[in-house]
Structure formats: C-alpha cells, structure tokens
Protein backbone atom coordinates (compact mmCIF):
# COMPACT_ATOMS: atom_id res chain seq x y z
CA UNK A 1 16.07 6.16 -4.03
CA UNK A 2 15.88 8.56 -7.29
CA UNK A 3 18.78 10.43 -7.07
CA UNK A 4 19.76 10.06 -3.50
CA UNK A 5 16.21 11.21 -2.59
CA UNK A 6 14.19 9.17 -0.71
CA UNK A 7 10.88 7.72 -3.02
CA UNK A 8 7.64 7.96 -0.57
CA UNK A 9 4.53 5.24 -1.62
CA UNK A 10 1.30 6.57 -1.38
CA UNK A 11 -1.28 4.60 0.36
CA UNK A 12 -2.26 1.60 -1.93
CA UNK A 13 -5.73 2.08 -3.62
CA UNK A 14 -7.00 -1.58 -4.50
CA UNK A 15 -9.92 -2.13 -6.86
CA UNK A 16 -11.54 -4.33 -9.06
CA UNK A 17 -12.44 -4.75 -12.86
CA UNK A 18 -16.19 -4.35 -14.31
CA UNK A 19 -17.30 -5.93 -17.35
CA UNK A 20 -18.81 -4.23 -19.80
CA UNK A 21 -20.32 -7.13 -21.27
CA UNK A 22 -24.31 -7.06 -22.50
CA UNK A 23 -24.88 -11.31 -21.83
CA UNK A 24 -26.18 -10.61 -18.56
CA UNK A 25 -26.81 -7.23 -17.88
CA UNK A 26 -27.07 -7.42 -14.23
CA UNK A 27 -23.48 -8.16 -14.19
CA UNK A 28 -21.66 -4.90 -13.91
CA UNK A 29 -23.90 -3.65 -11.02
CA UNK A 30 -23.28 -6.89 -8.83
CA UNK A 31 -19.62 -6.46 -9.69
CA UNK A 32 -20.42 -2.86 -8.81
CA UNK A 33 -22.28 -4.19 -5.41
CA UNK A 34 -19.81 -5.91 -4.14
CA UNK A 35 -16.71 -3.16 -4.31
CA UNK A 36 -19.10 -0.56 -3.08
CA UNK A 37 -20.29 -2.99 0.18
CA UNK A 38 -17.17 -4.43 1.22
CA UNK A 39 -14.89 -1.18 0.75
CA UNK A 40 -13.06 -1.59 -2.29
CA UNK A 41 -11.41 1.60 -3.56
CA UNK A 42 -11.72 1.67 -7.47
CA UNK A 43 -14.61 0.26 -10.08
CA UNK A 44 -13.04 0.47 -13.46
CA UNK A 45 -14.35 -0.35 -16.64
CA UNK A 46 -12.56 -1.41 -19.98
CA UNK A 47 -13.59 0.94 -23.04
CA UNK A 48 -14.18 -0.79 -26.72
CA UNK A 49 -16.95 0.76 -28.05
CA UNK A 50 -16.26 -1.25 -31.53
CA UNK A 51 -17.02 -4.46 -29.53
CA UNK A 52 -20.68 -5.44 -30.42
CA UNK A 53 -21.26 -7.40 -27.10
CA UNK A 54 -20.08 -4.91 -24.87
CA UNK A 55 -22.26 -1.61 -23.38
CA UNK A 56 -21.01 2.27 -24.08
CA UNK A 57 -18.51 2.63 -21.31
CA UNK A 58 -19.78 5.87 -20.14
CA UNK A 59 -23.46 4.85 -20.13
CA UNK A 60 -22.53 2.17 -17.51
CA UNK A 61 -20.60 4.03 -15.24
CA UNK A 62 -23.32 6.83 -15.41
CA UNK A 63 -25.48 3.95 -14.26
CA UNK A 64 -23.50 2.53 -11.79
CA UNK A 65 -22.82 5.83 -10.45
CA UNK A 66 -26.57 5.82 -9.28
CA UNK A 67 -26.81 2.61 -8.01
CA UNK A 68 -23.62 3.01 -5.69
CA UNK A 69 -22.76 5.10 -3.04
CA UNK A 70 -19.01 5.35 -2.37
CA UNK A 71 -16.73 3.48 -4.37
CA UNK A 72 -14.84 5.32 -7.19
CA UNK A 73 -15.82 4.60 -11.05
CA UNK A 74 -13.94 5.27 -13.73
CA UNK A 75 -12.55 3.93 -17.56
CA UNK A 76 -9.50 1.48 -18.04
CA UNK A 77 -8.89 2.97 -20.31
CA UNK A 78 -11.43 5.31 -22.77
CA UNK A 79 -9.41 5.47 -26.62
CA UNK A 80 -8.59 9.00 -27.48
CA UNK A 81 -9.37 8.54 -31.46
CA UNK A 82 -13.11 7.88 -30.47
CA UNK A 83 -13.54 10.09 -27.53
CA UNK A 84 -12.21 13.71 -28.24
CA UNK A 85 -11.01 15.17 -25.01
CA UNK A 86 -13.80 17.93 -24.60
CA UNK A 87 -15.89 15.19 -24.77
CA UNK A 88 -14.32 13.12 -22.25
CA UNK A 89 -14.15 16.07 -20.55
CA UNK A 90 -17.79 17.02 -20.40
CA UNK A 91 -18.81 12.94 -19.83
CA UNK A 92 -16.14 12.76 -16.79
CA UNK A 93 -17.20 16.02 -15.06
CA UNK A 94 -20.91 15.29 -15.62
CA UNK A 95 -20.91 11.63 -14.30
CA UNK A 96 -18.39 13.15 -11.25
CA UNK A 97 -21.44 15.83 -10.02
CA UNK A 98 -23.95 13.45 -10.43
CA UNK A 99 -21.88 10.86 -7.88
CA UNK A 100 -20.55 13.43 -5.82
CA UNK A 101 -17.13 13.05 -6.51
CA UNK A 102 -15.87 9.47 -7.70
CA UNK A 103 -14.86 9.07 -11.03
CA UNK A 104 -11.44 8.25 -12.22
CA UNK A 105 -10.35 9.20 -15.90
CA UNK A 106 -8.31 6.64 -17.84
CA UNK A 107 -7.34 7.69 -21.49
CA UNK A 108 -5.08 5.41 -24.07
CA UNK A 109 -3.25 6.69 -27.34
CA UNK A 110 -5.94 4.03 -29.17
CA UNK A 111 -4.40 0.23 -28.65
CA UNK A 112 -6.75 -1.40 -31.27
CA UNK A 113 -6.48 0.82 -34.41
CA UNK A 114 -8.31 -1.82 -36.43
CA UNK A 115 -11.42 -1.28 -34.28
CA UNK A 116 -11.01 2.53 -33.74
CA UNK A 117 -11.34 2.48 -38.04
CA UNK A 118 -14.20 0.29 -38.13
CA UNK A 119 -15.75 2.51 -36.03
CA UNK A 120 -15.24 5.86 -37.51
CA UNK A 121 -12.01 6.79 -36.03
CA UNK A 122 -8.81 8.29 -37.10
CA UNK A 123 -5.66 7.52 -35.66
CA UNK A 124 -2.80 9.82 -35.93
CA UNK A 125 0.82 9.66 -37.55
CA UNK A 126 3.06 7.53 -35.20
CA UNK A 127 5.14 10.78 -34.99
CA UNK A 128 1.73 12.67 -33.83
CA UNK A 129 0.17 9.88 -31.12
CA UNK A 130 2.03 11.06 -28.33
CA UNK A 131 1.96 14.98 -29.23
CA UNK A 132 -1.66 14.60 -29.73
CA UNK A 133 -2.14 13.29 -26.53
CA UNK A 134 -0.09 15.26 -24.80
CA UNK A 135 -2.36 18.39 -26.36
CA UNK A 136 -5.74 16.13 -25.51
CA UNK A 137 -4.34 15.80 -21.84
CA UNK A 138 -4.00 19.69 -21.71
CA UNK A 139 -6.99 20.23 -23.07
CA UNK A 140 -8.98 18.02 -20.56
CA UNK A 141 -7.22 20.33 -17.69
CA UNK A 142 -7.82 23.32 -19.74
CA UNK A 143 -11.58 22.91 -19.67
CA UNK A 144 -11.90 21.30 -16.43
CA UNK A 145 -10.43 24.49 -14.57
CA UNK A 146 -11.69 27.09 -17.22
CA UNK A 147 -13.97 29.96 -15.34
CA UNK A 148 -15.03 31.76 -18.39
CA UNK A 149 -13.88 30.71 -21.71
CA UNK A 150 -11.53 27.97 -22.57
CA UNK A 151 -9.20 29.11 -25.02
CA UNK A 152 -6.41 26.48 -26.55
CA UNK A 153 -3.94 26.84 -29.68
CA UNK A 154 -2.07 23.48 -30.82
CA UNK A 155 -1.58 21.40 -33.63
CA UNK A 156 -4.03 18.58 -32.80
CA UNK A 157 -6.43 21.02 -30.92
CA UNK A 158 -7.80 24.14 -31.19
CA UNK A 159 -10.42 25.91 -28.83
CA UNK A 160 -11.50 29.76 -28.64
CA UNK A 161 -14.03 31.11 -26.26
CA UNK A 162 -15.04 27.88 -25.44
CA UNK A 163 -17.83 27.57 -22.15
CA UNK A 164 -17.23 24.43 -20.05
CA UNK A 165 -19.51 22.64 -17.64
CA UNK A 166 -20.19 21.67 -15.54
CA UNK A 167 -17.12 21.83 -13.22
CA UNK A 168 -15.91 18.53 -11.52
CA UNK A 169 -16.97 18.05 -8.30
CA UNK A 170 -13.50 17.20 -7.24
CA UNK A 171 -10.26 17.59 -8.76
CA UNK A 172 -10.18 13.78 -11.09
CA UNK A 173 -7.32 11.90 -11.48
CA UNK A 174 -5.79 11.35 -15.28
CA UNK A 175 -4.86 8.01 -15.67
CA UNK A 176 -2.71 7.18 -18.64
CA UNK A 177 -2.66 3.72 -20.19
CA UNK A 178 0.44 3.86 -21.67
CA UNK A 179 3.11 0.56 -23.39
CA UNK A 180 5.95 2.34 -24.61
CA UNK A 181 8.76 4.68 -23.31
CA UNK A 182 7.31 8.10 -24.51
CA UNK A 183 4.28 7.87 -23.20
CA UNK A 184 5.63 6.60 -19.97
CA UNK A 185 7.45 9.95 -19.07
CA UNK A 186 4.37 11.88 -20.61
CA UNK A 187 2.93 10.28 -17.86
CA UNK A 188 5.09 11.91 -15.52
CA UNK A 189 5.04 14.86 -17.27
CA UNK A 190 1.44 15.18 -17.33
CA UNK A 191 -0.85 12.82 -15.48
CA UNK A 192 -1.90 11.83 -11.82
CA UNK A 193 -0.95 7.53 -12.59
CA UNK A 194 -0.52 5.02 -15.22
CA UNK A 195 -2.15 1.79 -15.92
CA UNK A 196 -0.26 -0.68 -17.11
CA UNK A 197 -1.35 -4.84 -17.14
CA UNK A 198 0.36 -7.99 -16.00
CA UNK A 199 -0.76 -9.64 -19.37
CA UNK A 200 1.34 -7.21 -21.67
CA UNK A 201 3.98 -5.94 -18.43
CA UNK A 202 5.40 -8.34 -16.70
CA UNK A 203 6.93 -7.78 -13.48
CA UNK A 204 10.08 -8.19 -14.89
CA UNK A 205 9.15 -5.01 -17.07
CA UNK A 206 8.08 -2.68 -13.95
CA UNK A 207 11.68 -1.20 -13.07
CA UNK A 208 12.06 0.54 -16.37
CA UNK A 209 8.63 1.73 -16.40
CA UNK A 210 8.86 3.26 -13.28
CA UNK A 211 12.04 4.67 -14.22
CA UNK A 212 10.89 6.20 -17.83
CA UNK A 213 7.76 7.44 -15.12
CA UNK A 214 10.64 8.91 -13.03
CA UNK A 215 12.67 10.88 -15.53
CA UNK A 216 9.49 12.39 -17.47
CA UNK A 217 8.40 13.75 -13.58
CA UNK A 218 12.12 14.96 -13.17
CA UNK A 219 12.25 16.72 -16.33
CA UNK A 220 8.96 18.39 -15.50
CA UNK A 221 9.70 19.67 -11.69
CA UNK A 222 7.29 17.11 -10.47
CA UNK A 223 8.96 14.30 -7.58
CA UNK A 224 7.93 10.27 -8.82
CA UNK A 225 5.82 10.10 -6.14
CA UNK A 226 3.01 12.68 -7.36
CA UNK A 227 2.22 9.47 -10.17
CA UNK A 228 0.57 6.50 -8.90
CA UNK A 229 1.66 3.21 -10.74
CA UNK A 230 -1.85 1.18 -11.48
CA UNK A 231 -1.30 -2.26 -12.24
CA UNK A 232 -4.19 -4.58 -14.07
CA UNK A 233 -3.80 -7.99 -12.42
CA UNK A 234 -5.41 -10.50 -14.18
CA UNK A 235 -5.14 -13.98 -12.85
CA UNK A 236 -7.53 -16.43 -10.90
CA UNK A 237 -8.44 -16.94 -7.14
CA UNK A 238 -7.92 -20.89 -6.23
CA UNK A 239 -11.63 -21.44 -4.90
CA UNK A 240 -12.42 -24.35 -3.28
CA UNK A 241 -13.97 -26.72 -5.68
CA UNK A 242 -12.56 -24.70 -8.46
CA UNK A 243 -11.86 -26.27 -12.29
CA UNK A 244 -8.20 -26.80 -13.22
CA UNK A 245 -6.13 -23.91 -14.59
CA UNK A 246 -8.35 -21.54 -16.31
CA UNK A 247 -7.54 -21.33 -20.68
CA UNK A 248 -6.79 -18.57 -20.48
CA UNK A 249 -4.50 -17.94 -18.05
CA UNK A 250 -1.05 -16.71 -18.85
CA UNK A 251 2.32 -17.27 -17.14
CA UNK A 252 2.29 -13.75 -15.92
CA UNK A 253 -1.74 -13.95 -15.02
CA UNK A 254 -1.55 -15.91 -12.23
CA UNK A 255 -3.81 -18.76 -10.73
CA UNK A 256 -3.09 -18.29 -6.79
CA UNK A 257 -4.91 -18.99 -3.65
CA UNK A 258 -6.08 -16.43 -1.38
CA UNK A 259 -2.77 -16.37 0.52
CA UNK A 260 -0.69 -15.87 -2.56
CA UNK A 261 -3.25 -13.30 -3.89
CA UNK A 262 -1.66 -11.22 -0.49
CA UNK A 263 1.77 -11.74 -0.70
CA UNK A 264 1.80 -10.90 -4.21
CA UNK A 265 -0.34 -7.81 -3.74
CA UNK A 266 1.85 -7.00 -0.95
CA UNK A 267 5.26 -8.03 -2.83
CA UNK A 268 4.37 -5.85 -6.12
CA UNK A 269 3.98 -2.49 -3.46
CA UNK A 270 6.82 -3.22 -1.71
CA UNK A 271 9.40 -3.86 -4.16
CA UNK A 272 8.11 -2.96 -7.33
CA UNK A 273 6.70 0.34 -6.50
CA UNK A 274 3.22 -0.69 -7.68
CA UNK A 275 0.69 1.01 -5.38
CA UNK A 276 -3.34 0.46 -7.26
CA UNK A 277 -4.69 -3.01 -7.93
CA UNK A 278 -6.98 -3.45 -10.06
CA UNK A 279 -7.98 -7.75 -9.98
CA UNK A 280 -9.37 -8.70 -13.48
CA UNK A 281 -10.55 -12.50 -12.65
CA UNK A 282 -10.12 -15.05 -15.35
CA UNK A 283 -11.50 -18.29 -15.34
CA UNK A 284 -15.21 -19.43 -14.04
CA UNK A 285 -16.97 -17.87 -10.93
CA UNK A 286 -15.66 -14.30 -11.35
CA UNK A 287 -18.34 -13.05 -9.58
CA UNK A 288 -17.11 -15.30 -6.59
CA UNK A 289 -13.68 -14.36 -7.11
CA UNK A 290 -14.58 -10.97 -6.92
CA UNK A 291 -16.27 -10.86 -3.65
CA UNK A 292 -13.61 -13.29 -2.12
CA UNK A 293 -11.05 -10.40 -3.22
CA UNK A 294 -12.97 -7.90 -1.69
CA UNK A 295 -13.67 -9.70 1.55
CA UNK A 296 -10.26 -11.61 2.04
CA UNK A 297 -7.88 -10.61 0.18
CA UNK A 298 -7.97 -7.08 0.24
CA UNK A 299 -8.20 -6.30 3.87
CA UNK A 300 -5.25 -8.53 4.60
CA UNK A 301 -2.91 -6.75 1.88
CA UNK A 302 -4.01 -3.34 4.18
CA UNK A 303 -3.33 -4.96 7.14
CA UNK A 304 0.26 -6.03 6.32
CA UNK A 305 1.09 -2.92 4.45
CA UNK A 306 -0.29 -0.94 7.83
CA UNK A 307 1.67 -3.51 9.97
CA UNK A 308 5.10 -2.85 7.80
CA UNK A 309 5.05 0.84 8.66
C-alpha cells in the first residue's frame, strides 16, 4: 500500500550476469548461450573500461547481440563521466536495430572516481552528480525521440540542431544504478528501474529504497509501479561436489542450494518488492552455476510466482 493505493508487481524479469573479462574470451558468449537457450530474460554486463583485463562493454554486447537471438543485453551499469549521454545514446540505439529490439540501458553517477580519472574522466561537484545526471537522463530521451533536430539547454548539457540516429528499435528501458537517497527518487522521477546489489544493499536496506523510489514517482505524477526494482544477487549455487564456502562470499551474498536459490528469489518479490534478478555467481564453476540457474532455478521461481496469483 502507498498511500492507501494498492502497489501492483510487474511480472518478474530474471537474468543473469556476463563477464567482461578478456582470460578466456569465449566466456561471455557461453554465458550469453546459455540465457539465450534456456529462456532467461536479461544478459547484463558490468562497465569498467579503466580495468585492463576486462573488454569495452559496448563492443561485447554489440557482439553478443549477433551471436544471440532473443534474450535482452544490456550494461550494469555504463559510468556517465566516461560515456557522455549522446554517446550512450547513439551506442544503445545502434546495438538495439542491429538486435531487433533487446538492449537494456544501465547508467551510474561514476562509482569508482579513481578509475574514471585514470582514464580521462571528470567527475562533477558532489552538488552537480545528481543534476548532471538528471540533465544526461533527459538528454538520452531527448535524442532518442528527436524527429528533426535535438535541441537541449542546461547547465551540464547543451545541444542545438542536433541530428540523431538511428532511432531505437523499441522504446529501451533506463536503468539507474543508484546508492544514495537522491538518486533513488531521481529514479522515480526519471527512469524505467533501478539496480541496486545485495553486496552494497542488503535486504534489510530494500524498504527505504523502495520508499525514496516511491516518493520521487509521487512527486513526479508517475504511480511506484511504472519503476522496476533490479536487484544484483551475487552469491553461489551449492553444486554437488562443490568446494567449501567460496572467499569471497559475503554474509549478504549467499551460498544456497537450488531450493533456497527459489525461495529466496521468490521471498525478495514477494515481500520486498524486488521484481528483476540478475544472479552474479561467485565461487568456482560459474559457468555451471549459470546454466543450473537458468534450467532449475529460474523456471521454478515462475512457477510459484504464477501459482501465487
């Protein structure tokens, strides 16, 4: 209830992590194999392009995008201070025609200012982060439904008679990877979901981001349930013959079989109002955990959500 109004859930959308990483470069694409074959929803990919062992984001997905056929592809989540939003705008809509449709567009503020400055970047004021994005987010939209030219006056951004394309093939969610209150309700201002992660927001933390969500798509004339609430899960699948307790688990990145993988899943949409999944695995045989996700455990979280109604 927000207000004495009734909060509706969207279907859940349930995906999986890719890693960018250039060891073995036939990684991504049988990460990429395996949501596409066995109907997960989402594909994301983390973007550090100050990380020497890791691909350009945007290359991948462009690559990806050819070597799959329906799953959706997209960046969790592409830093602002390195990509400027006509560019993001330009690399989303392009890599959307050429897949017919399927990519997702995460932005963040710029969590690793260290890196975005070794590479080149500039990060603004803390007063100006979430102004500036706010402007960026516009901008994005701006160009994305512009017909003839773009035209945009701010104090971050600043456009006249600009010519976009090409347009997307279908309207792309903005997903915002946000940590603190004010860019919470931008969120709801502004964007289709948020992107949040189990490592940094607990489940204990979920209630007040929903409700910062909430009041920023109040203040706006938008109801919550317009934003989806996408949650990073990054934990391990109990395989058979698996090692002990991965290193780097955390206590809020669980180590669960593929029973408590469901409830969980199941759990965070019912009562926390959490309705994407994306499953980072930690650990040894990710690649197994991965397709054990996709085969087992997400089915069965559909099921019982389907079974619930």
């Amino acid at each position: 209830m927000l207000g004495g109004t009734v909060i509706s859930q969207p279907e859940p959308l349930i995906g999986i992590n890719i890693d960018p990483g250039t060891d073995d470069p036939n990684d991504a694409f049988e990460r990429a194999a395996i949501a596409d074959t066995h109907g997960i929803d989402l594909a994301l990919i983390q973007d550090h392009p100050y990380i020497d062992r890791f691909f350009d984001t945007w290359m991948l997905l462009a690559m990806i995008a050819a070597r799959t056929d329906r799953v959706h592809l997209g960046t969790n989540v592409s830093p602002l201070p390195l990509r400027p939003p006509a560019m993001l705008a330009k690399a989303a809509s392009s890599v959307d025609v050429l897949s017919g449709g399927r990519v997702e567009l995460g932005i963040g503020a710029g969590g690793f200012p260290q890196g975005i400055a070794a590479f080149g970047g500039t990060m603004p004021p803390t007063s100006q982060i979430v102004p500036a994005f706010d402007e960026a987010l516009r901008v994005i939209r701006g160009l994305w439904e512009s017909e003839h030219g773009f035209n945009f006056s701010g104090d971050h951004y600043n456009f006249k008679g600009t010519r976009f394309g090409p347009t997307p093939a279908h309207p792309i969610r903005i997903w915002v990877g946000a940590a603190k209150p004010r860019m919470f309700r931008l969120t709801g201002r502004l964007a289709d979901g948020v992107l949040v992660s189990n490592a940094y927001v607990p489940e204990s933390q979920l209630a007040e981001v929903n409700q910062y969500i909430d009041d920023g798509a109040t203040r706006a004339g938008r109801t919550p349930d317009q934003i989806r609430r996408g949650y990073n899960l990054m934990g391990a699948i109990d395989l058979p013959g698996s090692p002990n307790k991965p290193a780097d688990l955390r206590p809020s990145t669980p180590l669960l079989d593929i029973d408590g993988w469901v409830e969980h899943l199941v759990h965070l949409y019912r009562d926390c109002r959490m309705d994407t999944f994306i499953f980072w695995p930690l650990g040894e045989r990710q690649r197994e955990q991965l397709e054990t996700f996709a085969i087992e455990v997400a089915p069965a979280v559909r099921t019982a959500l389907m079974d619930a109604q």
